[in-house]
N, C-alpha and C. Protein backbone atom coordinates (compact mmCIF):
# COMPACT_ATOMS: atom_id res chain seq x y z
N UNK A 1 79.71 108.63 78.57
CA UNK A 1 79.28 108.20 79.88
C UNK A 1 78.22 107.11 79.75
N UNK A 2 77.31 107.16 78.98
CA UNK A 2 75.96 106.79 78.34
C UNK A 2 76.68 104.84 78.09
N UNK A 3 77.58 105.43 77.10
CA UNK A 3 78.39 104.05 76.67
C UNK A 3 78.87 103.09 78.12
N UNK A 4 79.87 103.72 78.86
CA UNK A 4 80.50 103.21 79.42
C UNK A 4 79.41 101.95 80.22
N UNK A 5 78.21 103.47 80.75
CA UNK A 5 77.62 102.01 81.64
C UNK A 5 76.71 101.70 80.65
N UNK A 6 76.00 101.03 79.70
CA UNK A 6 75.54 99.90 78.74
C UNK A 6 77.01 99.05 78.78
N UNK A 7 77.59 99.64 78.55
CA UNK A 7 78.93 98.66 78.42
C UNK A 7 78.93 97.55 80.16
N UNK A 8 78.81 98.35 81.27
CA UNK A 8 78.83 97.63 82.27
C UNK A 8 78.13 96.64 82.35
N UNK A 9 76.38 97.30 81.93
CA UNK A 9 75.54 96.52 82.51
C UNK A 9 75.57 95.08 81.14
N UNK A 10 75.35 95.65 80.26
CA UNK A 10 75.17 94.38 79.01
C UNK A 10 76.48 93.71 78.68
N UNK A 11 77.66 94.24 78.62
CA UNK A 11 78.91 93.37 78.86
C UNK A 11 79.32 92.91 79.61
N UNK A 12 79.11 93.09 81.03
CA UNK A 12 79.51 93.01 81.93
C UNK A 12 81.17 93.01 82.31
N UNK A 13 81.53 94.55 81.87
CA UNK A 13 82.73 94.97 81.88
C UNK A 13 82.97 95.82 82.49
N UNK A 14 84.17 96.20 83.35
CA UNK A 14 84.30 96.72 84.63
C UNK A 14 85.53 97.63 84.40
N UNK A 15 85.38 98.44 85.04
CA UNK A 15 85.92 99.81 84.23
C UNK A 15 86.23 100.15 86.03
N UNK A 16 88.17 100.89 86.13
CA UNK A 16 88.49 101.12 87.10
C UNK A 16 87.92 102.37 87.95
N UNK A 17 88.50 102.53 88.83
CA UNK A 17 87.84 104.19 89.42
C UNK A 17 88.16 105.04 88.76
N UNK A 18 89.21 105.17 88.41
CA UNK A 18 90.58 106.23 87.27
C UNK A 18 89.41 106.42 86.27
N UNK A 19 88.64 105.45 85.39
CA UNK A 19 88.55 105.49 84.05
C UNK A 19 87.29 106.34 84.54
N UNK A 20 86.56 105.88 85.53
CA UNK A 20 84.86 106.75 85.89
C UNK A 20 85.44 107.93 86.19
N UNK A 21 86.26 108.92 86.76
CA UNK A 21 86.61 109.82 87.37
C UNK A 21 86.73 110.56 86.20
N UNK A 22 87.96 110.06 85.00
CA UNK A 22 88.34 110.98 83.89
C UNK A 22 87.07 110.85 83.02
N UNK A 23 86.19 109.73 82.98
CA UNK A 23 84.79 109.68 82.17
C UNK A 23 84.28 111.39 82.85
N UNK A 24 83.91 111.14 84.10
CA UNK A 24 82.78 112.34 84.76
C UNK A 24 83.89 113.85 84.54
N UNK A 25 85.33 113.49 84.61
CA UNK A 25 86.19 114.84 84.46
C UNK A 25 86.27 115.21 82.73
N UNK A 26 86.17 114.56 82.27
CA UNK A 26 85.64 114.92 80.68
C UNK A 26 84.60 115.22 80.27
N UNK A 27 83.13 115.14 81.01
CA UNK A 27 81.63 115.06 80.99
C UNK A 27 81.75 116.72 81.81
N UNK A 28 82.47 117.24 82.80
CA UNK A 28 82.45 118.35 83.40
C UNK A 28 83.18 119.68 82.42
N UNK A 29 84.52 119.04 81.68
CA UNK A 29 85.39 120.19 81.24
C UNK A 29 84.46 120.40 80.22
N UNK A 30 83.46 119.54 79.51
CA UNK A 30 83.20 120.10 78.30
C UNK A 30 81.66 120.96 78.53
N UNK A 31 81.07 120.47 79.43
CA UNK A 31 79.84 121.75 80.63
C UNK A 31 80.51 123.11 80.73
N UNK A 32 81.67 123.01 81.20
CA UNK A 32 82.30 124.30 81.74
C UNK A 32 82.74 125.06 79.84
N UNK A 33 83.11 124.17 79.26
CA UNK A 33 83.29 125.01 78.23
C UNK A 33 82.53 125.64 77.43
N UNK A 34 81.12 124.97 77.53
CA UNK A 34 80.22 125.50 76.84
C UNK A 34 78.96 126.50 77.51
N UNK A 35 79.78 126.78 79.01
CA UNK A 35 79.22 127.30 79.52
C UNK A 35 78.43 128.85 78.95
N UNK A 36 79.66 129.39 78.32
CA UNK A 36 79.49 131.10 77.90
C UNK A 36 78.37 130.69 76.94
N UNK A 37 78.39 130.44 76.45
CA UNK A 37 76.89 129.75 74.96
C UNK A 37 75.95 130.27 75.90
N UNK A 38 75.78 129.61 77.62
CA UNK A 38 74.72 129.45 77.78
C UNK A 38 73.84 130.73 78.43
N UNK A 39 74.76 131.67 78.84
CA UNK A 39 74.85 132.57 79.42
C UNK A 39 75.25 134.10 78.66
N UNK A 40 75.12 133.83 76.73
CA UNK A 40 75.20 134.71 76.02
C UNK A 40 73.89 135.98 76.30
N UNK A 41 74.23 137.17 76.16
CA UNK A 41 73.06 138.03 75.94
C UNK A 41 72.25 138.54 74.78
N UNK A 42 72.90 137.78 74.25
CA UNK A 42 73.06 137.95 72.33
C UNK A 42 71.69 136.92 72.38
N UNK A 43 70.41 137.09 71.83
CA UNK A 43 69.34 135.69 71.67
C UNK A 43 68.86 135.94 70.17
N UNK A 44 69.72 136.41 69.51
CA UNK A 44 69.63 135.77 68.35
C UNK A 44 69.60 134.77 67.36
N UNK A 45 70.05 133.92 68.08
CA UNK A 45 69.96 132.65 67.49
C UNK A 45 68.66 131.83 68.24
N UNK A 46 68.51 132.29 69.17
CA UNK A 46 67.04 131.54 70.14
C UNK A 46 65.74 132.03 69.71
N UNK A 47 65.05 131.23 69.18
CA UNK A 47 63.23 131.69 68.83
C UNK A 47 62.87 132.00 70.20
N UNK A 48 62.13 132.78 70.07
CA UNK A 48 60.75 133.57 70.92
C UNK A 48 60.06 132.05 72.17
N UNK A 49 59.76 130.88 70.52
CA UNK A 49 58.97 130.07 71.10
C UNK A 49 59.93 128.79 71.14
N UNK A 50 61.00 128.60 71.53
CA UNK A 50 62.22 127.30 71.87
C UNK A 50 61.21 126.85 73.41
N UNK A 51 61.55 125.81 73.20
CA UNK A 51 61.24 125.08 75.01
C UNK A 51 62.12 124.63 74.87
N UNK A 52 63.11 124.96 76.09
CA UNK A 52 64.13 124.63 76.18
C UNK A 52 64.60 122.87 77.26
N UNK A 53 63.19 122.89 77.85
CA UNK A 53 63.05 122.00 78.94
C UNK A 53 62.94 120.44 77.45
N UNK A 54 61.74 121.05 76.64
CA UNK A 54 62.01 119.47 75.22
C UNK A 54 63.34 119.39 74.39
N UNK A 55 64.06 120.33 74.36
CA UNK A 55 65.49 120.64 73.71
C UNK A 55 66.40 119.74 74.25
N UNK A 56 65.92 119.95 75.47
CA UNK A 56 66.95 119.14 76.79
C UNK A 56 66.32 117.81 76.91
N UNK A 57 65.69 117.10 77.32
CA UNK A 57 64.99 116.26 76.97
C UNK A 57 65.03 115.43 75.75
N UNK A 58 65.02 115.68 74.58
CA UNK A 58 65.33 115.30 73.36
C UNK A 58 66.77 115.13 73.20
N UNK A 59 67.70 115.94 73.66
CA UNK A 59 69.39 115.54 73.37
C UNK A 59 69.60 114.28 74.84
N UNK A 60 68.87 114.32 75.83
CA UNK A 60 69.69 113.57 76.92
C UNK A 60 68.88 112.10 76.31
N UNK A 61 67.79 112.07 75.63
CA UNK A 61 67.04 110.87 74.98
C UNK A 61 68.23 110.47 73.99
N UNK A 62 68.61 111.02 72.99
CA UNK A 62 69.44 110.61 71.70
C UNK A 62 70.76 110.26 72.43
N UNK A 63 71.33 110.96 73.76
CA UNK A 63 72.36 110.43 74.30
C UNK A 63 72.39 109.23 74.80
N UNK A 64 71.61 108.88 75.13
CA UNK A 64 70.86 107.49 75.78
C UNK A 64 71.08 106.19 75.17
N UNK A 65 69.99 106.67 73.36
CA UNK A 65 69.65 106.06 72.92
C UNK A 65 71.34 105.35 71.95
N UNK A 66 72.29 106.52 71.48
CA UNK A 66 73.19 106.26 70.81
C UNK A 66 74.00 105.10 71.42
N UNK A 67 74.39 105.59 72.91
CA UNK A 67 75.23 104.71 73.66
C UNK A 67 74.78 103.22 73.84
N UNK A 68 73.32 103.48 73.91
CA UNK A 68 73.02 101.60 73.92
C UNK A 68 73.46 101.23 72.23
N UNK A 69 73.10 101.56 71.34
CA UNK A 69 72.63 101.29 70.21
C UNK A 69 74.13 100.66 70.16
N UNK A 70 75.22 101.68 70.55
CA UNK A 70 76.90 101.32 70.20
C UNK A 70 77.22 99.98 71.06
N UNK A 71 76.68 99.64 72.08
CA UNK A 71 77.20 98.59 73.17
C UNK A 71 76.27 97.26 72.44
N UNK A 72 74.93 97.81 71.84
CA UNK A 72 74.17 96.94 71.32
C UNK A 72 74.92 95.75 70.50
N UNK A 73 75.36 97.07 69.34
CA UNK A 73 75.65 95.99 68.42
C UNK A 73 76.94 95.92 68.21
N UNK A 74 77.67 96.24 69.44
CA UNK A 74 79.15 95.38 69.52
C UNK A 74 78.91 94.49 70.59
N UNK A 75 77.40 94.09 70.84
CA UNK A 75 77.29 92.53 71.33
C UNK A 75 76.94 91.63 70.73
């Protein structure tokens, strides 16, 4: 998703409704699939002391950051 728009804004390449729809319908199926993870009762694998709010924060940063980096330097 990250890609597509760097791709818009710095290429200035234009991407149909179809392609944003199956972008956001591929960005949803894979939420829904990883839903049970999130909603396990099992917290064994989770420390005591996780912040989950910098966890989140830190992956939507690296998502960010990858997608420019890819549009970057295929300009």
């Amino acid at each position: 998703m990250t890609t597509a728009t760097f791709s818009t804004l710095l290429l200035k390449r234009s991407y149909s409704s179809t392609k944003w729809r199956a972008l956001i319908g591929l960005m949803f199926g894979v939420l829904l699939f990883s839903e049970p993870i999130w909603n396990s009762a099992d917290n064994v694998n989770n420390p005591a002391d996780a912040n989950q709010l910098l966890g989140t924060v830190a992956v939507m940063i690296e998502v960010t950051l990858s997608g420019f980096a890819s549009i970057y330097f295929e300009k």
